[in-house]
Protein backbone atom coordinates (compact mmCIF):
# COMPACT_ATOMS: atom_id res chain seq x y z
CA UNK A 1 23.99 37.31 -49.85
CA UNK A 2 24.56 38.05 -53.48
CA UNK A 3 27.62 40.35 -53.64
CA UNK A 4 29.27 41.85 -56.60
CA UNK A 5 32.96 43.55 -57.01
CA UNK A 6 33.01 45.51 -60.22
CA UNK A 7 35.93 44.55 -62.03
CA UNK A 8 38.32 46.63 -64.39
CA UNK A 9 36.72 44.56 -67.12
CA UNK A 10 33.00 45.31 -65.99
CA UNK A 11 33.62 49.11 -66.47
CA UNK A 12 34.40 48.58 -70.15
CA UNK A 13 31.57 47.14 -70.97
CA UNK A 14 29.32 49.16 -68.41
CA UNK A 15 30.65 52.57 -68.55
CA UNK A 16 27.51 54.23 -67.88
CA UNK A 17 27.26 53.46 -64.27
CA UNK A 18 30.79 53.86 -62.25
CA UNK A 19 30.43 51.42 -59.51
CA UNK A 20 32.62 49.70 -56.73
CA UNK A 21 30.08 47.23 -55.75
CA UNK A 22 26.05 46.11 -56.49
CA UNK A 23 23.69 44.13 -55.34
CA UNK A 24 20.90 43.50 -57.83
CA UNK A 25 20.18 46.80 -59.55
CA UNK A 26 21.46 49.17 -56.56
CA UNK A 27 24.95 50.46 -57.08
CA UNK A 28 27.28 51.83 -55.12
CA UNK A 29 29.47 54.13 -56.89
CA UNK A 30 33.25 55.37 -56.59
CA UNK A 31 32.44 58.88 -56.04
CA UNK A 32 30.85 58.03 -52.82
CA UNK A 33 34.01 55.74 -51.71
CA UNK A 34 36.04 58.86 -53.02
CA UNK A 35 34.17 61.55 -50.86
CA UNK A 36 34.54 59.22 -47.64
CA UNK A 37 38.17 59.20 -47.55
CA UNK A 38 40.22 61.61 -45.53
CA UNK A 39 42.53 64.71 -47.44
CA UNK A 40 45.83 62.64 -45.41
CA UNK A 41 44.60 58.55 -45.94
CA UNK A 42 47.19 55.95 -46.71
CA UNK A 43 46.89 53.08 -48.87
CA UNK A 44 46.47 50.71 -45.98
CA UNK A 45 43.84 53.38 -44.15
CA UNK A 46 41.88 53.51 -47.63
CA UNK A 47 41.70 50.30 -48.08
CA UNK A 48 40.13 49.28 -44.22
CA UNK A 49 37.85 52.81 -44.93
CA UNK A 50 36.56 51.63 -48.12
CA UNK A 51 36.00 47.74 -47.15
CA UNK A 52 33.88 48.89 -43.77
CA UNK A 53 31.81 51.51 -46.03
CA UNK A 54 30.85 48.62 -48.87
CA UNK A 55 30.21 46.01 -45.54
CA UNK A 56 27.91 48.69 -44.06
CA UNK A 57 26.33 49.47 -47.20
CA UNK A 58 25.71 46.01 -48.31
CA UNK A 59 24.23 45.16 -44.85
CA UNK A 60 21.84 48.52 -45.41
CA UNK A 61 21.09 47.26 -49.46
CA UNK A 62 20.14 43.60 -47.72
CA UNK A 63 17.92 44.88 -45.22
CA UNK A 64 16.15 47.43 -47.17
CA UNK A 65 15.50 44.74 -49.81
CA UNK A 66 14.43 42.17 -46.94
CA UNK A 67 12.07 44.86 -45.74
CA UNK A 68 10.43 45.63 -49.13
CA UNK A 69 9.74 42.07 -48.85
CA UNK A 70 8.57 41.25 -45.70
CA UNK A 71 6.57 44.32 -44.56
CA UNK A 72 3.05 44.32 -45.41
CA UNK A 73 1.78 46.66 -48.39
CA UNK A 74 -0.48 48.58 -46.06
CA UNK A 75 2.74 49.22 -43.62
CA UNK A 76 4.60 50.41 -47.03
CA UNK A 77 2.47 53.06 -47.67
CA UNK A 78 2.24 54.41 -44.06
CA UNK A 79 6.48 54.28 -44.37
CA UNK A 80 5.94 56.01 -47.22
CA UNK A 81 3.94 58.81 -46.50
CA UNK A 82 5.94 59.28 -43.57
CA UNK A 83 9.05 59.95 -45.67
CA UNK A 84 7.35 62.27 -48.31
CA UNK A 85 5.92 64.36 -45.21
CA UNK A 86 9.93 63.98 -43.88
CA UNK A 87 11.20 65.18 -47.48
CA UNK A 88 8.25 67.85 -47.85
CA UNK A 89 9.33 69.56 -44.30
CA UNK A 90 13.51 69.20 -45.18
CA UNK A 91 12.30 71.09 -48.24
CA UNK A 92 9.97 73.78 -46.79
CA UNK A 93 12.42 74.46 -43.74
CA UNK A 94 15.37 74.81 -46.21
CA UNK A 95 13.46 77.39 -48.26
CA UNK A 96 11.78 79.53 -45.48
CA UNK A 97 15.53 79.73 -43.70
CA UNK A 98 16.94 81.26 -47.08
CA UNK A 99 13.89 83.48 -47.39
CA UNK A 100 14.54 84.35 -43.55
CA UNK A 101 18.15 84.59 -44.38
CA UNK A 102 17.61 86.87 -47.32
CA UNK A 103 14.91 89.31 -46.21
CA UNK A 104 14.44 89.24 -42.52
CA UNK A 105 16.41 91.74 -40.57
CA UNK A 106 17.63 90.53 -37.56
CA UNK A 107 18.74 93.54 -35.64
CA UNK A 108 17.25 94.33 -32.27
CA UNK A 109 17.03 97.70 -31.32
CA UNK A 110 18.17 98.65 -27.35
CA UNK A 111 14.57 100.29 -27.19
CA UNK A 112 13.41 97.02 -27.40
CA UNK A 113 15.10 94.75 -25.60
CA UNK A 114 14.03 97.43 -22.56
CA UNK A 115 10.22 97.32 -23.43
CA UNK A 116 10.47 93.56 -23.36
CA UNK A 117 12.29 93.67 -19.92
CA UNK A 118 10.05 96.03 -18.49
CA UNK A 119 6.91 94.06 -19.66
CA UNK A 120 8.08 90.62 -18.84
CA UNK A 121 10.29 91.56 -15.32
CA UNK A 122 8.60 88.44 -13.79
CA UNK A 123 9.89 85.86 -16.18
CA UNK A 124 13.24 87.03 -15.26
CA UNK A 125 14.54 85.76 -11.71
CA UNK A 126 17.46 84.68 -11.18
CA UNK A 127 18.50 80.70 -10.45
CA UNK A 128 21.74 81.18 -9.27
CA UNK A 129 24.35 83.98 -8.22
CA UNK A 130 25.86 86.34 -10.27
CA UNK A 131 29.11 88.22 -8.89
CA UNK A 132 31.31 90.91 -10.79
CA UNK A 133 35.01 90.52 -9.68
CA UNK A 134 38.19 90.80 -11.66
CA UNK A 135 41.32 88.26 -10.59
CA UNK A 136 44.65 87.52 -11.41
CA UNK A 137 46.75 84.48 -10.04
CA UNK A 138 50.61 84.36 -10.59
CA UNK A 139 52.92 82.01 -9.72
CA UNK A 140 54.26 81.88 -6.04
CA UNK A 141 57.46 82.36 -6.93
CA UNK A 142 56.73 86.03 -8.80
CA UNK A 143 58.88 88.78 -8.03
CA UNK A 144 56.76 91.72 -8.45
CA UNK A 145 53.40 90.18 -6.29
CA UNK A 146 53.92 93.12 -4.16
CA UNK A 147 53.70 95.72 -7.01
CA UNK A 148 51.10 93.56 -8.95
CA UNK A 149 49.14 93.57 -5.45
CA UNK A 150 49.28 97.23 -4.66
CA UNK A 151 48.00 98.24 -7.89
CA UNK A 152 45.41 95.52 -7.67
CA UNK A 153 44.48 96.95 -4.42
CA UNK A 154 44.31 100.34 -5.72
CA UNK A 155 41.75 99.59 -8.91
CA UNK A 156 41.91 102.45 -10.75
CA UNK A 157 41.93 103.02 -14.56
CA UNK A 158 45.33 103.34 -14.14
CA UNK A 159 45.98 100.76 -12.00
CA UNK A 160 44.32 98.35 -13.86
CA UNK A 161 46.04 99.34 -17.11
CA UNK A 162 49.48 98.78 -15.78
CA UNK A 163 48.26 95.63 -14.86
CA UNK A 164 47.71 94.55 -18.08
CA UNK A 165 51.08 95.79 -19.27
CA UNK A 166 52.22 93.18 -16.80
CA UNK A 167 49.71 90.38 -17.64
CA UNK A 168 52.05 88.38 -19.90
CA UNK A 169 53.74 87.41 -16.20
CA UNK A 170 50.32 86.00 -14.89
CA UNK A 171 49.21 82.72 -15.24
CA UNK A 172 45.51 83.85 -15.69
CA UNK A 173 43.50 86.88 -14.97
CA UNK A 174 40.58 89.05 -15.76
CA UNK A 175 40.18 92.49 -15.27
CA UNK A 176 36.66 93.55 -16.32
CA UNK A 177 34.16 93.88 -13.34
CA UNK A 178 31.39 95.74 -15.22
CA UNK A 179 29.61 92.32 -16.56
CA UNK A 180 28.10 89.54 -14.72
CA UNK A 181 29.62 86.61 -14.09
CA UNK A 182 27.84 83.17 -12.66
CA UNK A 183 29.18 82.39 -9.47
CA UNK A 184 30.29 78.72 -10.36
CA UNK A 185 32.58 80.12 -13.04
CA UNK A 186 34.31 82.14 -9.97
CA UNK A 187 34.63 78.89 -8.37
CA UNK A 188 36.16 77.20 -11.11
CA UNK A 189 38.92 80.15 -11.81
CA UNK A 190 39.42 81.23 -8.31
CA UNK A 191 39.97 77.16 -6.09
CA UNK A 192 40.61 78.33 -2.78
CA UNK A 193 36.76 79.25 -2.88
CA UNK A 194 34.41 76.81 -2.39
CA UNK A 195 30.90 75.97 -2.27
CA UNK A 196 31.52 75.25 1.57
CA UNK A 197 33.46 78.50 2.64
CA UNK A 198 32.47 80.75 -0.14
CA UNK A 199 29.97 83.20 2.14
CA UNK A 200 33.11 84.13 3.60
CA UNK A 201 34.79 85.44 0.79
CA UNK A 202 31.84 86.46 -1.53
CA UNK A 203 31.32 89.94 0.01
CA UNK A 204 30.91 93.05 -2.14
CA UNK A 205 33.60 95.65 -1.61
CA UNK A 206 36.27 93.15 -0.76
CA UNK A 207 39.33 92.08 -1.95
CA UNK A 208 41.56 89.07 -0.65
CA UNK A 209 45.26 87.60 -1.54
CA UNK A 210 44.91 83.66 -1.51
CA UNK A 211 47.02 80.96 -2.01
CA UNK A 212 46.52 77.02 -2.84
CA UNK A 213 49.27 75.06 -5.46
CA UNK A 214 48.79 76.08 -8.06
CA UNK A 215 49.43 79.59 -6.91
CA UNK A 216 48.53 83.30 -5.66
CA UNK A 217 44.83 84.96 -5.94
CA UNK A 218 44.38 88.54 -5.93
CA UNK A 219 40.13 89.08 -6.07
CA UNK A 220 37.89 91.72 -5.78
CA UNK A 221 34.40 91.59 -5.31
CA UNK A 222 32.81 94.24 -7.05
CA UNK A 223 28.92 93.38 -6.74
CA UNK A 224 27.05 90.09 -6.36
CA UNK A 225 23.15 89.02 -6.83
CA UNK A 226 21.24 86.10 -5.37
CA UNK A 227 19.49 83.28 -6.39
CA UNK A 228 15.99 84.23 -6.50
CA UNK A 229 16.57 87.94 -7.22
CA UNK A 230 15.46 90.26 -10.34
CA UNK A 231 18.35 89.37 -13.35
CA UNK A 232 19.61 92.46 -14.86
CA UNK A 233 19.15 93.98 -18.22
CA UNK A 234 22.56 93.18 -19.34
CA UNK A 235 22.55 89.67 -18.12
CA UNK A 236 19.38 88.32 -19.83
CA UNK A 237 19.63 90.61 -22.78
CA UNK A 238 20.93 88.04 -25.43
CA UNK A 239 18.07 85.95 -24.45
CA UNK A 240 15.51 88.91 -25.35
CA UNK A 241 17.16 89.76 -28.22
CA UNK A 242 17.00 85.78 -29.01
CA UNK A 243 13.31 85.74 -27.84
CA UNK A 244 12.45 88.59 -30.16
CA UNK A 245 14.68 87.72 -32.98
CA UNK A 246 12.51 84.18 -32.60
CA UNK A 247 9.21 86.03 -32.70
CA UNK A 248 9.87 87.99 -35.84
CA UNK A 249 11.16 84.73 -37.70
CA UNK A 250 7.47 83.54 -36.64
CA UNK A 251 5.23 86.16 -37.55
CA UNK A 252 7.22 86.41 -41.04
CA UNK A 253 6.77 82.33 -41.92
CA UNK A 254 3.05 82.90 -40.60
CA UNK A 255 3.13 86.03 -43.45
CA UNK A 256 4.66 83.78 -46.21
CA UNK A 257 1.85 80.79 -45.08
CA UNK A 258 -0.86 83.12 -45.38
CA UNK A 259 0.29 85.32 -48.40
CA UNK A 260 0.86 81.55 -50.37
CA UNK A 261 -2.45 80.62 -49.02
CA UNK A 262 -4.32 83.65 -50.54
CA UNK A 263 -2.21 83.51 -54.14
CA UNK A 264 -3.05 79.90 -54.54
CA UNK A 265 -7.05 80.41 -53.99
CA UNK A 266 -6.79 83.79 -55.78
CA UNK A 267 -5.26 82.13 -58.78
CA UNK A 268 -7.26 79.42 -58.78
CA UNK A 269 -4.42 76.84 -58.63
CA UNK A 270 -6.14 75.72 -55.05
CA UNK A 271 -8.86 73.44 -56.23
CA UNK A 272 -10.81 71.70 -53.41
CA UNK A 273 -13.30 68.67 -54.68
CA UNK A 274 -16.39 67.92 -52.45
């Protein structure tokens, strides 16, 4: 393995190339060693840094050169066409995202997110439960459980509101039953439920006060859907909008294919030899 250190000396006399190390006529320069290292390196991390990154580019320099010698001519230029089809779609994809970027408007109207809904209801079942329900747990040891459970009990605006005044007391809590919530994200918040008693405690319209170590539960079921059941708007509308967002991004690259298409044979710069 034929390995060359630049010395002090070298970059006197070979100024226009700044290199740490070379093998043959491949170089590997200091500004790559300099944009490897970390803002808060010390002398002894540079120097293990920079010694692994020459290893593991010398290794890469003798393997590529190896190859170039040892893989058939024919197997070259299959390699090779492979990477200019690689480089050609890095380059298209990069342009037609800043062109997406630039012109496309990605805004989807509420109108549509319903008409998609409506037309595709079907594709839209659920695969497992959804439940609203708002929680809090404290610590055993709180003093006010019996307010905080009273107005938890009551629910109200109001209720709620004072709740929150009191929420730097609670350990963890969450007030908003208007969304839905997957049912193993309950589990994970609320312990004492589990997948093997939860049909007891997963009824709409209830609340319960429970208790395991790491403290008290207040929940309230507000609502809950099945597995297998229609998913509502609100639940499955970031997909739409996702799914529709997609579709415009599709019909406009199809748009920029076929406009380039038509300017290249129109201009003539499309020349096709029989």
């Amino acid at each position: 393995m034929s390995l060359t250190i630049i010395s002090c000396s070298y970059f006197e006399k070979e100024q226009e190339v700044d290199a740490i190390a070379q093998i043959g006529d491949s170089y590997l320069l200091r500004s790559e060693i300099q944009n490897i290292l970390p803002a808060d390196y010390t002398s002894n991390d540079s120097v293990l840094i920079v010694q692994k990154y020459i290893d593991d580019w010398t290794t890469d320099q003798m393997l590529m050169k190896n190859a170039l010698q040892n893989i058939s001519e024919e197997k070259q230029d299959d390699l090779d066409l492979l990477i200019s089809r690689y480089k050609t779609e890095l380059y298209t994809q990069a342009y037609l995202q800043e062109l997406i970027k630039q012109n496309l408007d990605t805004t989807v109207p509420t109108s549509e997110t319903k008409d998609y809904f409506q037309q595709h209801r079907d594709e839209f079942i659920l695969n497992e439960d959804l439940v609203k329900f708002r929680y809090l747990l404290v610590d055993q040891t709180y003093s006010e459980l019996e307010k905080v459970n009273q107005l938890f009990q009551g629910g109200s605006t109001k209720n709620l509101k004072e709740l929150e005044d009191m929420s730097l007391g609670f350990r963890n809590y969450s007030f908003n039953d208007s969304i839905w919530i997957k049912k193993s994200i309950l589990l994970e918040r609320l312990t004492p439920i589990t997948a093997a008693n939860e049909a007891q405690y997963l009824i709409p319209g209830r609340t319960w006060k429970l208790e395991d170590s790491l403290g008290v539960y207040l929940l309230h079921i507000k609502d809950i859907l099945r597995r297998g059941e229609q998913a509502p708007l609100s639940y499955v509308n970031p997909t739409i909008k996702q799914i529709l967002r997609n579709q415009r991004k599709l019909a406009y690259i199809k748009k920029i294919e076929k406009d380039l298409l038509n300017d290249a044979i129109q201009s003539n710069r499309l020349k096709i030899n029989p």
